[in-house]
C-alpha atoms as a PDB file:
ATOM      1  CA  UNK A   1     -20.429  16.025  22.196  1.00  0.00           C
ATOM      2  CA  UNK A   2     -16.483  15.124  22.894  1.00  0.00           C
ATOM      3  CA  UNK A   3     -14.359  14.816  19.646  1.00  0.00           C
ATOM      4  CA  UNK A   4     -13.070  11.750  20.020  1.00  0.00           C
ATOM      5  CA  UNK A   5      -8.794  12.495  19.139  1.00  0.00           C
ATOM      6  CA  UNK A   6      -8.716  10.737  15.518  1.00  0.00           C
ATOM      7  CA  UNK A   7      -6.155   8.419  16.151  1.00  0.00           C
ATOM      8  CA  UNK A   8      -8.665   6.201  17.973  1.00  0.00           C
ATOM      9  CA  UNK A   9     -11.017   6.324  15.152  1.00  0.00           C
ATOM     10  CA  UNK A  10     -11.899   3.014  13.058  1.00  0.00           C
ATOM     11  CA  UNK A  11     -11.949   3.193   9.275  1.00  0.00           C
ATOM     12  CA  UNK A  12     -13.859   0.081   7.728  1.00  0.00           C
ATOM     13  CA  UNK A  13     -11.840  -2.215   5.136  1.00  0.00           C
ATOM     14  CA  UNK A  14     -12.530  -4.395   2.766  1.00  0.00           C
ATOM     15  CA  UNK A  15     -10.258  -7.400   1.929  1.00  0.00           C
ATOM     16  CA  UNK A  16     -10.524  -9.961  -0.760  1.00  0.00           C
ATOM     17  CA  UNK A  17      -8.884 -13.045  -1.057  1.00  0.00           C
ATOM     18  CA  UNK A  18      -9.523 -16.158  -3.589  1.00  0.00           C
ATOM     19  CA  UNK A  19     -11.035 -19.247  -2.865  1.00  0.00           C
ATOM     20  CA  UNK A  20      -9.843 -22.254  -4.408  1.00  0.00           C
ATOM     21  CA  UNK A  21     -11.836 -25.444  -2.393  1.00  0.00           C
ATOM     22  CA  UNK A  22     -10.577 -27.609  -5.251  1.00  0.00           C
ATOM     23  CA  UNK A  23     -13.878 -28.109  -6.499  1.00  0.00           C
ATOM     24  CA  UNK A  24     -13.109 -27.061  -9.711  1.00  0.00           C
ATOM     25  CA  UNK A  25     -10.461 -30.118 -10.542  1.00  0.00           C
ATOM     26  CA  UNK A  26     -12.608 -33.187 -11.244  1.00  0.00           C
ATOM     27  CA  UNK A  27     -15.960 -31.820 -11.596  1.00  0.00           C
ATOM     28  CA  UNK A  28     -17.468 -34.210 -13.597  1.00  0.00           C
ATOM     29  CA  UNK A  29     -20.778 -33.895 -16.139  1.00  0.00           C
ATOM     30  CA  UNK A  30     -21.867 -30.695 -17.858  1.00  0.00           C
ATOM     31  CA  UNK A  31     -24.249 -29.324 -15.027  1.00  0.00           C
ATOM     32  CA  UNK A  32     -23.347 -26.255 -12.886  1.00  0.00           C
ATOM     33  CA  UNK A  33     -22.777 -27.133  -9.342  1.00  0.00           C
ATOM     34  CA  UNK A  34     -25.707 -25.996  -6.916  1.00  0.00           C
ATOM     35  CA  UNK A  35     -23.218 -23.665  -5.137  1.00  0.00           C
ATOM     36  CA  UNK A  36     -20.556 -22.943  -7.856  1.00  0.00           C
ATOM     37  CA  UNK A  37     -17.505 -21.778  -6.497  1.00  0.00           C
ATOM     38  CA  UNK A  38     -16.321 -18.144  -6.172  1.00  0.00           C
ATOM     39  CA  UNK A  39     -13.510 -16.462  -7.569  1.00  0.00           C
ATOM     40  CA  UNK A  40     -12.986 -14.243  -4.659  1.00  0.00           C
ATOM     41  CA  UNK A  41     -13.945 -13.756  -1.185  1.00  0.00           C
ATOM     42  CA  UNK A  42     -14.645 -10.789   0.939  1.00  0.00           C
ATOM     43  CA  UNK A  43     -14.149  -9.630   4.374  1.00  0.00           C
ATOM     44  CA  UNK A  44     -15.182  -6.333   6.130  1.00  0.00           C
ATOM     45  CA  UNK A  45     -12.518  -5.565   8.873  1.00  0.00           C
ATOM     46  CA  UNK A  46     -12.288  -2.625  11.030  1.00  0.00           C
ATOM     47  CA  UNK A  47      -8.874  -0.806  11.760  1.00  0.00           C
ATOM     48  CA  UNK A  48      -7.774   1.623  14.078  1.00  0.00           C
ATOM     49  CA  UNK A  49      -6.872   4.705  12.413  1.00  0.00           C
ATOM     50  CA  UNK A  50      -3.966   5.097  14.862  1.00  0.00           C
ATOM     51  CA  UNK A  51      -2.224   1.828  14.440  1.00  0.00           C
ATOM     52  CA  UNK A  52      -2.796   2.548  10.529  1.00  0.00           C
ATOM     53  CA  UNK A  53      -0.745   5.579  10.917  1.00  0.00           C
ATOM     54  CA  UNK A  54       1.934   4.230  12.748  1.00  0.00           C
ATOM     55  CA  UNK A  55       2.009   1.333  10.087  1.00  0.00           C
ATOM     56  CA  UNK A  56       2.155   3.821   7.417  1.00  0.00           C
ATOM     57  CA  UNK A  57       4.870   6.015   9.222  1.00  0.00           C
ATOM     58  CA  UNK A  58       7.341   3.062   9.271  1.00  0.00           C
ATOM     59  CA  UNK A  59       6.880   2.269   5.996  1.00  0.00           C
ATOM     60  CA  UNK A  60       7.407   5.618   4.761  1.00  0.00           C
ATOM     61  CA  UNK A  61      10.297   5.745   7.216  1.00  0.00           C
ATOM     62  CA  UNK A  62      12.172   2.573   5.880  1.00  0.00           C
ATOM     63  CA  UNK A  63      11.416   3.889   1.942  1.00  0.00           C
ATOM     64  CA  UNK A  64      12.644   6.965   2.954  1.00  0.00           C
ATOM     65  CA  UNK A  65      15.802   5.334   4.414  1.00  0.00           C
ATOM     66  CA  UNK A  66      16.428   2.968   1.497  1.00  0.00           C
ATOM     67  CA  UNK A  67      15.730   5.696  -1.574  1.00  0.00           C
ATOM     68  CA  UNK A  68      18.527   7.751   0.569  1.00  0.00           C
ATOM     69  CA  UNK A  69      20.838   5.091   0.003  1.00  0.00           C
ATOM     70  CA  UNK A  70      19.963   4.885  -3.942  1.00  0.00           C
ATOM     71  CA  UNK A  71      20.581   8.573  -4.249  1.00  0.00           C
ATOM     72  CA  UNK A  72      23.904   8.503  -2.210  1.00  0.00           C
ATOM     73  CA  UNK A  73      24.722   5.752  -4.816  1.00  0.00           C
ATOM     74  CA  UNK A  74      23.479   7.197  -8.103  1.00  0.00           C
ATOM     75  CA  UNK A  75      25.449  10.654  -6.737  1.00  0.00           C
ATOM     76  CA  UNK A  76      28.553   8.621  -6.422  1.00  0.00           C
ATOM     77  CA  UNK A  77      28.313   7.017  -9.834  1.00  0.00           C
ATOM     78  CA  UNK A  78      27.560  10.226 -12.389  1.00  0.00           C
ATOM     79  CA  UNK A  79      25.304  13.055 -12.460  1.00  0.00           C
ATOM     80  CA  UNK A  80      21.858  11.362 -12.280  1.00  0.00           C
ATOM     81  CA  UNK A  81      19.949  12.512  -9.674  1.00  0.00           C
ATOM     82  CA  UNK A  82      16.299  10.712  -8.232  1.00  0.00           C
ATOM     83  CA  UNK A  83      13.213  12.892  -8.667  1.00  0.00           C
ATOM     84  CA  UNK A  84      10.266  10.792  -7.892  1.00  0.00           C
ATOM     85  CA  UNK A  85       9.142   7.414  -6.891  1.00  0.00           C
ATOM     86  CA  UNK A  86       5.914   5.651  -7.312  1.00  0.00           C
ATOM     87  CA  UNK A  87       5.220   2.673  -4.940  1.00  0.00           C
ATOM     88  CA  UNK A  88       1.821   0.721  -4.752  1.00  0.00           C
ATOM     89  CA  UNK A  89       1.053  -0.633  -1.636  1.00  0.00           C
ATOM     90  CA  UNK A  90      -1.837  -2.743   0.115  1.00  0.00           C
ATOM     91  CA  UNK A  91      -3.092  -2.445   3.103  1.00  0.00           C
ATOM     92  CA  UNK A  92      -4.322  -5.803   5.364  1.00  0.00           C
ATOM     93  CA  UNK A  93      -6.837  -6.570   7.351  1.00  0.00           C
ATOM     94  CA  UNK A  94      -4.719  -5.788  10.149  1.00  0.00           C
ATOM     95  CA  UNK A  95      -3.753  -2.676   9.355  1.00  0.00           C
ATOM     96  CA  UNK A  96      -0.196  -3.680   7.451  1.00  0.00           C
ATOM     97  CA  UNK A  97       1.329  -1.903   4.843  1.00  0.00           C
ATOM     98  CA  UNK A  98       2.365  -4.191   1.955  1.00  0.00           C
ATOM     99  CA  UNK A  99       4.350  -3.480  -1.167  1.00  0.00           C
ATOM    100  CA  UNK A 100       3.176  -4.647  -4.032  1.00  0.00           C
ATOM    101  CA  UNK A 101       5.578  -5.890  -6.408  1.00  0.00           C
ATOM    102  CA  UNK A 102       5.215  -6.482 -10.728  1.00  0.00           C
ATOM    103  CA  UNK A 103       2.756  -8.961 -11.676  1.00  0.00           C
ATOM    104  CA  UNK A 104       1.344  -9.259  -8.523  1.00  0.00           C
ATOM    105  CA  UNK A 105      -2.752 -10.228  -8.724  1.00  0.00           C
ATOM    106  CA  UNK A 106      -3.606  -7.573  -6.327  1.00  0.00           C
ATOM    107  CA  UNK A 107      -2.081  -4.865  -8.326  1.00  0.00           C
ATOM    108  CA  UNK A 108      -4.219  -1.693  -8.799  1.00  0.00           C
ATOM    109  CA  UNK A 109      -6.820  -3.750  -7.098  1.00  0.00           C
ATOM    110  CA  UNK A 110      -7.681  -1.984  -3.526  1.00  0.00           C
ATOM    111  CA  UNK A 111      -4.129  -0.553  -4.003  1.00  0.00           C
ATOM    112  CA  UNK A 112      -3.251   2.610  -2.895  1.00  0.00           C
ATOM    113  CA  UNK A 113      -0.394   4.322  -4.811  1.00  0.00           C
ATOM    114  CA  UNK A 114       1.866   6.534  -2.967  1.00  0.00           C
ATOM    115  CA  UNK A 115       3.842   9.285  -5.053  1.00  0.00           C
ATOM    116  CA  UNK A 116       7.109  10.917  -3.603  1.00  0.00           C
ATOM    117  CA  UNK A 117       8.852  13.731  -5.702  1.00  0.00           C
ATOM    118  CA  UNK A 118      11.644  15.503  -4.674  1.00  0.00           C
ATOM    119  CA  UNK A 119      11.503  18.852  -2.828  1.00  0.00           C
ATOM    120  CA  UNK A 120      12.344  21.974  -5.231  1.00  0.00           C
ATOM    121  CA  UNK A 121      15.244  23.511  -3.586  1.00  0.00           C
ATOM    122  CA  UNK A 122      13.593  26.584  -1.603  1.00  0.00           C
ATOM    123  CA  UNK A 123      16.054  29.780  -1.887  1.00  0.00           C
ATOM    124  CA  UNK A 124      16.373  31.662   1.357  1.00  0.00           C
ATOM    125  CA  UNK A 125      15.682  34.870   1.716  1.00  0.00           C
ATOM    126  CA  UNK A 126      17.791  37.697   1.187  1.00  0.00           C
ATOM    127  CA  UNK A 127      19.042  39.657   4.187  1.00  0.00           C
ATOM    128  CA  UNK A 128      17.768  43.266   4.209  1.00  0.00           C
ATOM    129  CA  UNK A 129      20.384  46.176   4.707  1.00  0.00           C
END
């Protein structure tokens, strides 16, 4: 059998979205509908593993860039110093990495929550005599 290089693998996910048809507003009577409406909808997608990385690699490029910027800031302004930042994303149906902001429905919800903490400072070694 050939392994297949894992970038052209396909991970299945699953997206939900809500359905609002309007039926609700001006139902009239006291009888459930026959087909009562749902709250959300879901869809099975497939993504490529390799465009998923990519997508990810950005975004963690772009944080990466802007959390620089904070801590070139904060350094300029006292003696605070940035140790670790939690961000939630989503990702879409076509492979997209979204962040999720506060109060946001989807939150913690098919989120993934990426954790970045500062490197401890590694000493170098000694030289030997």
């Amino acid at each position: 059998m050939i392994d297949k290089n894992w970038q052209d693998e396909e991970l299945w996910i699953v997206t939900a979205s809500s359905s609002d048809n309007g039926s609700k507003s001006g139902a009239k009577g006291g009888f459930p509908s026959a087909n009562p409406p749902k709250d959300e909808e879901t869809k099975d997608s497939r993504i490529n593993a390799g465009m998923l990385a990519k997508q990810m690699s950005h975004f963690v490029g772009v944080i990466s860039n802007v959390f620089t910027d904070v801590q070139k800031q904060i350094a300029t302004q006292g003696e605070l110093q940035l140790d670790e930042i939690t961000l939630t994303v989503e990702i879409s149906s076509e492979a997209e990495i979204k962040l999720l902001g506060t109060g946001g429905k989807a939150a913690g919800k098919g989120a993934i929550e990426l954790k970045f903490k500062r490197s401890s400072p590694q000493s170098s070694p000694s030289p030997v005599n």
